[in-house]
Structure formats: structure tokens, C-alpha cells
Protein backbone atom coordinates (compact mmCIF):
# COMPACT_ATOMS: atom_id res chain seq x y z
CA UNK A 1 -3.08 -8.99 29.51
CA UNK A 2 -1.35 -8.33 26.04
CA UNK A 3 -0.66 -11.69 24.30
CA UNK A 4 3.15 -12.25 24.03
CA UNK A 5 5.32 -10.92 20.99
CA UNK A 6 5.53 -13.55 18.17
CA UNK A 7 9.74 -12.83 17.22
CA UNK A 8 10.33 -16.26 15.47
CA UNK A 9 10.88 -14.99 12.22
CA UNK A 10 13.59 -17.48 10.60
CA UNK A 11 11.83 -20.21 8.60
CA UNK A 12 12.30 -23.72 9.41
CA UNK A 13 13.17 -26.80 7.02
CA UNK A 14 9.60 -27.55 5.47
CA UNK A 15 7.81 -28.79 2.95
CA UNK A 16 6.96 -26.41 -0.09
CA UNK A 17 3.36 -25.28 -0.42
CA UNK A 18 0.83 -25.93 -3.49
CA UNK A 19 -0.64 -22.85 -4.44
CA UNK A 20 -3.75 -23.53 -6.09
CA UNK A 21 -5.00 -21.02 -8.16
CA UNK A 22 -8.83 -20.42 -6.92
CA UNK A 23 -10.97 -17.37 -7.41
CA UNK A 24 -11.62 -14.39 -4.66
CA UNK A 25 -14.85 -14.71 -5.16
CA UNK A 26 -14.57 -10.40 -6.22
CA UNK A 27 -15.04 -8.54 -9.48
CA UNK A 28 -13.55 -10.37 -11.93
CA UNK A 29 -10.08 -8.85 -13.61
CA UNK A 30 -10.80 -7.37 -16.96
CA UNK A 31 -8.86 -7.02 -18.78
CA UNK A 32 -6.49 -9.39 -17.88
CA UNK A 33 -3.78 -10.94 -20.74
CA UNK A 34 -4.32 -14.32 -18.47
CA UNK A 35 -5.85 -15.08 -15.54
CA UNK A 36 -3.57 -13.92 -12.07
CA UNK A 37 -2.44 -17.53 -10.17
CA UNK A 38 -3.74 -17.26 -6.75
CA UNK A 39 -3.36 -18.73 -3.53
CA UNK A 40 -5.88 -18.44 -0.10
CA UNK A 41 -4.76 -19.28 3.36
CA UNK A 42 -6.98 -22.24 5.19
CA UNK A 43 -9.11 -21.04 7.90
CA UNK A 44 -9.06 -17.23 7.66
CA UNK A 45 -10.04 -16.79 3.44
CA UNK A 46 -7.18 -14.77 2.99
CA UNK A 47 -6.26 -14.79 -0.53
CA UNK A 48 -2.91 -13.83 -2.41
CA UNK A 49 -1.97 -13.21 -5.67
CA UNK A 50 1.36 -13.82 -7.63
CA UNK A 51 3.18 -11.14 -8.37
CA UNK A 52 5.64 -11.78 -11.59
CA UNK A 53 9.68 -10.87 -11.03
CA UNK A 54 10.46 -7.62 -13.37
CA UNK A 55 11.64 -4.25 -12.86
CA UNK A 56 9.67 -0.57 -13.26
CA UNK A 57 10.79 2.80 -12.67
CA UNK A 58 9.71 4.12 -9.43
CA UNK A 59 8.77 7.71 -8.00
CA UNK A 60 8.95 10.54 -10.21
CA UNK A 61 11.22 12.62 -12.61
CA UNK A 62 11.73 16.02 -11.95
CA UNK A 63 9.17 17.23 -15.04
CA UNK A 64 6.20 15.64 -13.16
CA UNK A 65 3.92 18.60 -12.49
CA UNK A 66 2.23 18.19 -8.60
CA UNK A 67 4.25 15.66 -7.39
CA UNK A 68 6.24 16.15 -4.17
CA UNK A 69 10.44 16.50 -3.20
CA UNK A 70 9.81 12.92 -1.71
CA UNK A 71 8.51 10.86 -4.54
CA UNK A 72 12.17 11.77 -6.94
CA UNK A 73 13.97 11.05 -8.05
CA UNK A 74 12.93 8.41 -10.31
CA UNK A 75 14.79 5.00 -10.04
CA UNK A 76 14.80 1.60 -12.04
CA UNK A 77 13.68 -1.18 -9.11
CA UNK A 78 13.86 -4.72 -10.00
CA UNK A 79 12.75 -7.96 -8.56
CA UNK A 80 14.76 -10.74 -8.91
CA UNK A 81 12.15 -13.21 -7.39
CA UNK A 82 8.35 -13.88 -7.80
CA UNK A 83 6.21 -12.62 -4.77
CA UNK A 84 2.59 -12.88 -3.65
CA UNK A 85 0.81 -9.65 -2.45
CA UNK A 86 -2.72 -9.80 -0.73
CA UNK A 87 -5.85 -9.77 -3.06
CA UNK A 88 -7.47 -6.96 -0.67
CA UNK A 89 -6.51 -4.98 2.36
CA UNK A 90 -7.13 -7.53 5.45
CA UNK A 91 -10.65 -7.30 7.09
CA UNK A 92 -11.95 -6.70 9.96
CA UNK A 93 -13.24 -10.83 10.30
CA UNK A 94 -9.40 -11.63 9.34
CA UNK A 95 -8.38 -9.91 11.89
CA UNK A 96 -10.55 -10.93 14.33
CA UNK A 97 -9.32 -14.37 13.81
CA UNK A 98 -5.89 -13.88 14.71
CA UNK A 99 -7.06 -11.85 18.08
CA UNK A 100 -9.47 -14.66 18.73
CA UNK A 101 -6.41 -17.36 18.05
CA UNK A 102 -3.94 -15.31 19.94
CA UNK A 103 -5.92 -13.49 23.11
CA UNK A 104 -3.60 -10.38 21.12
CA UNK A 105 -4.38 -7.02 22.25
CA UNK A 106 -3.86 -3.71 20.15
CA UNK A 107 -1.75 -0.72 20.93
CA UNK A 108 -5.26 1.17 20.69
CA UNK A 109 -6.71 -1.19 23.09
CA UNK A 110 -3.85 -1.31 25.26
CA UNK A 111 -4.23 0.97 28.64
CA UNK A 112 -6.78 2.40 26.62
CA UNK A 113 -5.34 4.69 24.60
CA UNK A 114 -7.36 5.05 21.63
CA UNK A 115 -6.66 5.84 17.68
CA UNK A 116 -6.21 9.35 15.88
CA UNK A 117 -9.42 10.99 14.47
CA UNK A 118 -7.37 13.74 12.95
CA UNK A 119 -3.32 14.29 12.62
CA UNK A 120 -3.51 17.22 14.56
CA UNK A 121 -5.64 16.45 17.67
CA UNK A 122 -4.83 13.65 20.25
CA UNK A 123 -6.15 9.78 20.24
CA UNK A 124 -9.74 9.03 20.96
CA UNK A 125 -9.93 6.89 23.84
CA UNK A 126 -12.53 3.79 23.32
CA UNK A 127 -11.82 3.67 19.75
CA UNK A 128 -10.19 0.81 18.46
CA UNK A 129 -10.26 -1.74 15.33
CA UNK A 130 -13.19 -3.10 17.10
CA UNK A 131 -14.98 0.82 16.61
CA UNK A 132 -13.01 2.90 15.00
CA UNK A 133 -15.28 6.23 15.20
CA UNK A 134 -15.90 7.15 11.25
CA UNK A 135 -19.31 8.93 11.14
CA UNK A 136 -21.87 7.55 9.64
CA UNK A 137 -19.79 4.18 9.04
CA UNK A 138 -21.16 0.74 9.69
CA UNK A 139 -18.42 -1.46 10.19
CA UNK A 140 -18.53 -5.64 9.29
CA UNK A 141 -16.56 -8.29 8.45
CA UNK A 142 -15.86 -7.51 5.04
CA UNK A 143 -14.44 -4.27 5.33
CA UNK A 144 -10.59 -3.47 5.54
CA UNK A 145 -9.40 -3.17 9.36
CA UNK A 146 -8.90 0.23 10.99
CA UNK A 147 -7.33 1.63 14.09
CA UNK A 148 -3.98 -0.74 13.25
CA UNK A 149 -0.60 0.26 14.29
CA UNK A 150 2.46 -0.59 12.23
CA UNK A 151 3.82 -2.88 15.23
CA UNK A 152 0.25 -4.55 15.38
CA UNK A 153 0.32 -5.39 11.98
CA UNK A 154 3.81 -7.12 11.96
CA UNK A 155 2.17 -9.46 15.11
CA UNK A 156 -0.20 -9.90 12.90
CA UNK A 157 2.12 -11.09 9.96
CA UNK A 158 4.66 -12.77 12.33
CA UNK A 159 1.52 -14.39 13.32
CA UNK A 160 0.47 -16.00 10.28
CA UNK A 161 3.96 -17.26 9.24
CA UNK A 162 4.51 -19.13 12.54
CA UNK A 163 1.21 -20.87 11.75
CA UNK A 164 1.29 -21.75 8.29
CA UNK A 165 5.53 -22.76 9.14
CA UNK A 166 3.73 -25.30 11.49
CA UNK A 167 0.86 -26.70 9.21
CA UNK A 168 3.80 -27.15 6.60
CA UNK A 169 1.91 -24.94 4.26
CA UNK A 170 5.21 -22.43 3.89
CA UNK A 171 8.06 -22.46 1.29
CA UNK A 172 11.51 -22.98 2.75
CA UNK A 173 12.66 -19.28 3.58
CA UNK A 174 9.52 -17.22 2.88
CA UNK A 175 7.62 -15.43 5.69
CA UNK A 176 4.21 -13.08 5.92
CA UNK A 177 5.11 -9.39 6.04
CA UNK A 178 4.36 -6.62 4.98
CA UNK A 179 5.44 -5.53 1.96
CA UNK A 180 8.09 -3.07 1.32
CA UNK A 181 7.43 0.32 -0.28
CA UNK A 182 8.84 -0.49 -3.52
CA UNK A 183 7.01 -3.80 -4.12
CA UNK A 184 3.75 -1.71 -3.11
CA UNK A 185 4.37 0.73 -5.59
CA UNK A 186 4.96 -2.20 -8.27
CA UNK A 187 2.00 -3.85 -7.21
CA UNK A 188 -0.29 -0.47 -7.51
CA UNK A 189 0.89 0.26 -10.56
CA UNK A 190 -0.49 -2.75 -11.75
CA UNK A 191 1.70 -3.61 -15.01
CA UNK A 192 1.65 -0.60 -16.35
CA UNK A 193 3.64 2.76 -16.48
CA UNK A 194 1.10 5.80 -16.20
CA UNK A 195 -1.96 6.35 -13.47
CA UNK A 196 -4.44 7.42 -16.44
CA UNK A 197 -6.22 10.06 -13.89
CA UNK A 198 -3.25 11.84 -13.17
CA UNK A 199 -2.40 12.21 -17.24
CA UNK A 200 -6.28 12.37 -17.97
CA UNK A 201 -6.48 15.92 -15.73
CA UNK A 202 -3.09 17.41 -16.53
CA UNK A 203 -3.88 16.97 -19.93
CA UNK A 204 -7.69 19.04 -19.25
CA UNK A 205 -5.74 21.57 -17.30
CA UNK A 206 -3.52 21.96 -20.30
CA UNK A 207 -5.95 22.56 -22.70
CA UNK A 208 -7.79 25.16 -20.47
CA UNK A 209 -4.22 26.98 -20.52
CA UNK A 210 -4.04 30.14 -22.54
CA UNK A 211 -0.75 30.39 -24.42
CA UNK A 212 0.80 32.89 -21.66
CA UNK A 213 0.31 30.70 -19.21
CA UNK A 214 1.83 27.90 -21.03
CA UNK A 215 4.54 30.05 -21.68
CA UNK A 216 5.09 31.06 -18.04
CA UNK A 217 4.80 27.40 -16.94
CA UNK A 218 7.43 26.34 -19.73
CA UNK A 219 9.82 29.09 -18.31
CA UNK A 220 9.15 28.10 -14.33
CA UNK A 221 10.69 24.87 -15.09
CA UNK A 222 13.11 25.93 -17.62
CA UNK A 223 14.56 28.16 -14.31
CA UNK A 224 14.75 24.26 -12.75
CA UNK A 225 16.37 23.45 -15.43
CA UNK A 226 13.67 20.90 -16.47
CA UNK A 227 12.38 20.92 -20.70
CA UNK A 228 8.41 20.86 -20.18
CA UNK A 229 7.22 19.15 -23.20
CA UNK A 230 3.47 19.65 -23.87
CA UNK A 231 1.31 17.13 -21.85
CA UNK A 232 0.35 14.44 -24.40
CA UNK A 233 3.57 14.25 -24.99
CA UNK A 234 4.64 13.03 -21.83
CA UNK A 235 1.64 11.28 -20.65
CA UNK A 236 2.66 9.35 -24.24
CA UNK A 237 6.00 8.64 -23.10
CA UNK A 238 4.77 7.33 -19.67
CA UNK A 239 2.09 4.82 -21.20
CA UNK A 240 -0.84 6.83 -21.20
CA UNK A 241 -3.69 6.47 -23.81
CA UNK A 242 -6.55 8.96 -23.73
CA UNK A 243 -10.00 7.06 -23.33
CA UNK A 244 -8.67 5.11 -20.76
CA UNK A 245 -10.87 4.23 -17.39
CA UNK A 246 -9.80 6.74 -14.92
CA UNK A 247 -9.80 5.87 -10.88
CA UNK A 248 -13.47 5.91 -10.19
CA UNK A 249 -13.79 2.64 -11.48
CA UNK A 250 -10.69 0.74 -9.49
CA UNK A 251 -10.85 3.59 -6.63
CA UNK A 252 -12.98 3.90 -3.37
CA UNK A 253 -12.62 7.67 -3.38
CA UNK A 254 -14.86 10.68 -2.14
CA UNK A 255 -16.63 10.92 -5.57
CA UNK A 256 -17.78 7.24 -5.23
CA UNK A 257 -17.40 6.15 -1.21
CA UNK A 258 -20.35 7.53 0.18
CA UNK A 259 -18.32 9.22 2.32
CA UNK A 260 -17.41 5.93 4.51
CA UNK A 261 -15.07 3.28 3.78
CA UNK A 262 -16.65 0.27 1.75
CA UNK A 263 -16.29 -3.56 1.95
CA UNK A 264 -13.03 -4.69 0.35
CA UNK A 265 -13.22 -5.50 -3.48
CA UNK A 266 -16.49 -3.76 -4.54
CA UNK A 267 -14.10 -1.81 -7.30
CA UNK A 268 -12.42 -3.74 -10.22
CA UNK A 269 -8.97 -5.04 -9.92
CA UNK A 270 -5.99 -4.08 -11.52
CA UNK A 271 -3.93 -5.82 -14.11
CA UNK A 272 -2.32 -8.00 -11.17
CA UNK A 273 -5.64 -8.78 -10.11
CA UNK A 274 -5.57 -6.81 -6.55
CA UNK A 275 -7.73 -5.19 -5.35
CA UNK A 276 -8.55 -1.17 -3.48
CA UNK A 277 -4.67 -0.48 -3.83
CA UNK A 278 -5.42 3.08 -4.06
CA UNK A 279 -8.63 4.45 -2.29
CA UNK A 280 -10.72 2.83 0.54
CA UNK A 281 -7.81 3.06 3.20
CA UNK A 282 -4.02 4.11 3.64
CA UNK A 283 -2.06 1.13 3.79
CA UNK A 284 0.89 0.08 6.09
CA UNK A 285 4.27 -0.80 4.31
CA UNK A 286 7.36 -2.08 5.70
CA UNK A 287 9.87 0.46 5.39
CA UNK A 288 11.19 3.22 7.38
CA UNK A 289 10.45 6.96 6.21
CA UNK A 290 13.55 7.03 3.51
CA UNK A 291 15.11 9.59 1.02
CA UNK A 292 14.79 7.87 -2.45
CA UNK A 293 18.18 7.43 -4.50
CA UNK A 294 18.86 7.74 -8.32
CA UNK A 295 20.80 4.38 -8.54
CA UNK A 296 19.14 1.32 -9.49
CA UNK A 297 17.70 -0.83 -6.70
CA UNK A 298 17.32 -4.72 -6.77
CA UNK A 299 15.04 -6.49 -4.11
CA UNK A 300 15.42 -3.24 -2.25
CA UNK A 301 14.27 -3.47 1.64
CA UNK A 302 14.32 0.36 2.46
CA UNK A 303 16.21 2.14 4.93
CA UNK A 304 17.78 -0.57 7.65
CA UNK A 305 16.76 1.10 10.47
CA UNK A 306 15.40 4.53 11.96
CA UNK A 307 18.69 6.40 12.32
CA UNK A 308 19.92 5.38 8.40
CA UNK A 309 21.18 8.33 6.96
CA UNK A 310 18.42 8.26 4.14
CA UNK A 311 15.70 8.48 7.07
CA UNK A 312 13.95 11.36 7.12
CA UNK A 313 11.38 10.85 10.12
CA UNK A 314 11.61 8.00 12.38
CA UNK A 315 8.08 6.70 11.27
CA UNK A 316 6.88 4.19 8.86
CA UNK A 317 5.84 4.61 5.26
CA UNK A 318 1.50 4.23 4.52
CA UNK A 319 0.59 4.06 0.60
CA UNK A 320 -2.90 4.25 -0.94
CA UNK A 321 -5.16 6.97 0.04
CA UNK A 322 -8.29 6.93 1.55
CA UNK A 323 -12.10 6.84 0.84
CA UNK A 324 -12.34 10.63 1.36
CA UNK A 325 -9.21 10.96 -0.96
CA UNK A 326 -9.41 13.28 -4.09
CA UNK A 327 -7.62 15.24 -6.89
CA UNK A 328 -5.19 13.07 -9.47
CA UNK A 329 -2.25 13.13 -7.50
CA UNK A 330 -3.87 12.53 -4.30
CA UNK A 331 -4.95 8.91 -5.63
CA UNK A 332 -1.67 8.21 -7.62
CA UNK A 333 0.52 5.17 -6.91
CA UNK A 334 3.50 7.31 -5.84
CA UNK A 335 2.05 9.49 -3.37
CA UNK A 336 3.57 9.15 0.17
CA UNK A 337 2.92 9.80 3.69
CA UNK A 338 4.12 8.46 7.20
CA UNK A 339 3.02 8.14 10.81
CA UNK A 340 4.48 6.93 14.32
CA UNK A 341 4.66 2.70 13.89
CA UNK A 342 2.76 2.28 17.51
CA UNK A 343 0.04 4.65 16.91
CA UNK A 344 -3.23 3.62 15.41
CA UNK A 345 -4.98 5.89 12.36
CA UNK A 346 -9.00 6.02 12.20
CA UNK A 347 -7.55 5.49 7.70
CA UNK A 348 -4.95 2.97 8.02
CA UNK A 349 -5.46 -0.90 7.26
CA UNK A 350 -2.26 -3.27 6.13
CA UNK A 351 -1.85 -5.30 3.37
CA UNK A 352 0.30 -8.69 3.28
CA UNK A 353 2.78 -9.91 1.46
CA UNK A 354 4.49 -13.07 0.69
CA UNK A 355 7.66 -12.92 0.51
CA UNK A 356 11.71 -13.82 1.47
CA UNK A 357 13.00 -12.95 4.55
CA UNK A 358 14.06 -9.33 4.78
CA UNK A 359 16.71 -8.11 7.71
CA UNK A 360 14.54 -7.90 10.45
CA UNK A 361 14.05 -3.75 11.26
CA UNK A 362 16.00 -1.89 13.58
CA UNK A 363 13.43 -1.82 16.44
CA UNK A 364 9.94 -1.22 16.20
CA UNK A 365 7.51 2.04 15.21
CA UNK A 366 9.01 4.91 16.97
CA UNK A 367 7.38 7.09 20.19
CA UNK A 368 5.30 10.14 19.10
């Protein structure tokens, strides 16, 4: 029997939380201007991390060579209010408590009806969380959680507020969730403008250009109506500074994975101190599949339900990439992708967030 929906999502009147700042007991953050304020969760070691207010430009602009329609155009985002975003991806023990605590039962588990291998063929019966079918993988408690839907992961979330609202451990008006595509993309960018492997192989490629190709590049865009300045200049522009660590060292990517997924925070962390944001596993986020806009967002939720006109599929957003993921843009913190909310992936996990309550979304993940 599935375990009852958790829909209590409104906060009641209770006491503030201390958030002690302890260690994850990971890679230590280097560099770090000061050391991130942290926060873990009794009972399941789930630790978060405080995530500063500010504001970054997110997506793309249109002189971005390899990125796709969907990440532009690029748009100023601000925060107005501090949040706390998960150290790691939740684990498979993490999750184990909450289906211990709750008798919950997956939408993979559920009649049976397994989680997708491959986009193109149909679910795996007998795979679940609990297996989730990677070759050659040997699944514990430390690694991130596979074979979760979008809808299982909001139980999941809905879950731990209702518990921590009752132990008195919750600020007035915050709630578990996950987070929204914008504070994800804040969050992976760690601080910082530029993803240094992206810049780091367009400038190679570059190089390796002979000066008719250049020229024939220059004039593509030119046609867009897009000025192409040389490469350095606008990796300079974006942040970028040559020499510095590229993916491989903050990534659990096909170069460095073994070809399986690895236990969460074996890589370093980035300047917010989080850990595997891109690499290891696709990630769940909270917002509808969405056109982006121009104008500048603040505390922006995404599209308010599946039939907003800014939808473009009635799916939910993943960020992140995989273990098996390659090529600069493929690991970048603005690449995109979507799936059906109540279907499980063999390369999605979920990340939490801490944050204030959001409109609740227009129904849950749509029928494939």
C-alpha cells in the first residue's frame, strides 16, 4: 500500500532554528574567502549550506558559441533573501530513512513499473531506487539516489518539513523543497561568472582555427547579427582566467567516473561549498519546463503551472549532468533538459533546498 500524500505545506507558528555551522565531514573547500555556515538535519546527516542573497546573470547571450535556443536569453536574477541548498545530492541511506519513517512507496515501485534505462526505450520493470540497473555499479549508502521521480522527491521534501515543523527545528515560513531552476543555476555557478572548461576549450578550438575559418565563423554570426569578438576576449569579460582548474577536479564525469556513479562528495566543492553540482547525476529542480525572458527576475519561482504560456513541455526541469557526461558544454551550469515528473530516470537524484514558501505547483509531474 502507497503511504499517504504529505500536502501540509503552510508552516506553522514556531520557534526559529540554530544553525550551527559544523563540517560535512567531505573535501574541504579551497579556496574559500571564509568558511561556508552550515547546518545538518538530526537523524538523517543531511547537511545544508547557506547560500548568500545577490543577483547573477543567468543563461546565455546570444554570442555564446554551443549553447542551445533554451538557455537565452541572458537575464539578471536576484535574491532578495538568504537560502540554504543541500551540501550533496541526497543518498541512497537518506532516502531510505524517510521510506523506512513513512512505509512510502515510489512511482518505480508502484504496480511495478520500473525506471528508464534509456530515453528512447520503455521502463525496466524491477528496477527501482533500491536497484537501479547501471552496469557494473555497486550501489551503497553514500551514493546519490536513483530511479526518483519528480513527485517522489517533493514527498520526500514535504516530508522533511512536516518533521522538522514538529521538532520545532523550522524558521517561521520556510519549508524543504526543491530548489527552483534559477537558484540551482546560482548555486552551480558557485560565486563566480564563467565555467573555466567551457572558456578553457573554446579558447583551444580557437587557436587550432586557421584565419578562414575564423573569418567564416565571424561572418556566421555577423548574419545573426551577433559581433564575435575573439575568445579571450570574451571568456575575459565573463570572469575567466586561463590556468584555472577545469571540471575534472569538481566533476564526476566520464573522464574520471569509472564509468559508474560515485559516492557523493569525493570531488572538491565549489566556492559555496557544495558539492557534485555538475557531474555524478542529473538533478531534479522545481520548475516547470519554461521559456526564459530578457527582463530581470527577483525570487523568481518559474512557470506557475504546466499550461503557462512560457511552458514549453509539460515536464519538469533536471540540471547537472551525469557521470557519463562529457564535452564543455555538456558539464556547464546552464545546460538544460526535462522529463515526465512521475517517471523515474536510471541518472536522476534531487537536491534540497531551504527555502520560503513558493505557490504550491499547478498539479503534479505530467503523464508520459
Amino acid at each position: 500500500m502507497r503511504a499517504p500524500a504529505f500536502v501540509s505545506l503552510v508552516p506553522a507558528v514556531l520557534a526559529a532554528a540554530c544553525f550551527a555551522s559544523v563540517g560535512v565531514g567531505l573535501h574541504a573547500a579551497e579556496p574559500l574567502a571564509k568558511t561556508p555556515e552550515q547546518m545538518t538535519v538530526p537523524g538523517i546527516n543531511l547537511t545544508l549550506v547557506k547560500i548568500p542573497k545577490g543577483s547573477f546573470r543567468m543563461g546565455h547571450t546570444e554570442d555564446f558559441i554551443g549553447s542551445s535556443r533554451d538557455e537565452k536569453p541572458e537575464h539578471k536574477v536576484t535574491f532578495s533573501r538568504d537560502f540554504w541548498m543541500g551540501a550533496t545530492t541526497v543518498t541512497v541511506g537518506q532516502f531510505r530513512h524517510f521510506v523506512e519513517a513513512t512505509g512510502y512507496i515510489t512511482e518505480a515501485e508502484l504496480g511495478n513499473k520500473g525506471i528508464y534505462t534509456n530515453k528512447a526505450q520503455p521502463r525496466k520493470k524491477g528496477l527501482s531506487w533500491r536497484a537501479p540497473g547501471i552496469a557494473n555499479y555497486r550501489q551503497t549508502d553514500q551514493h546519490p539516489v536513483f530511479g526518483i521521480s519528480w513527485d517522489d522527491a517533493m514527498q520526500f521534501c514535504t516530508w522533511l518539513t512536516e518533521r522538522e515543523q514538529t521538532a520545532g527545528r523550522l524558521p517561521e515560513g520556510y519549508i524543504y523543497r526543491l530548489p527552483t531552476e534559477a537558484q540551482w543555476e546560482y548555486c552551480a555557478r558557485g560565486n563566480r561568472v564563467a565555467d573555466p572548461g567551457y572558456w578553457k576549450e573554446i579558447i583551444e578550438l580557437e587557436d587550432k582555427m586557421s584565419a578562414e575559418d575564423r573569418t567564416k565563423q565571424v561572418d556566421a554570426y555577423r548574419q545573426k547579427g551577433v559581433t564575435l569578438a575573439p575568445a579571450r576576449e570574451r571568456a575575459a569579460k565573463a570572469g575567466y582566467q586561463e590556468g584555472e582548474p577545469g571540471p575534472e577536479e569538481f566533476s564526476v564525469m566520464l573522464a574520471n567516473s569509472g564509468g559508474v556513479p560515485n559516492p557523493v562528495g569525493t570531488k572538491k566543492p565549489n566556492m559555496f561549498g557544495l558539492y557534485d553540482m555538475i557531474g555524478n547525476g542529473w538533478s531534479w529542480v522545481y520548475d516547470w519546463r519554461g521559456r526564459y525572458s530578457a527582463e530581470d527576475q527577483v525570487d523568481p519561482q518559474g512557470p506557475a503551472s504546466a499550461n503557462s504560456p512560457e511552458v514549453i513541455l509539460p515536464h519538469h526541469e533536471m540540471r547537472g549532468a551525469t557521470w557519463n557526461s562529457t564535452g564543455a558544454h555538456g558539464l556547464m551550469s546552464t545546460n538544460r533538459w526535462d522529463y515526465h515528473g512521475n517517471t523515474a530516470n536510471q541518472w536522476v537524484t534531487f537536491r534540497i533546498a531551504l527555502t520560503t514558501v513558493p505557490p504550491p505547483p499547478a498539479g503534479a509531474g505530467a503523464k508520459p
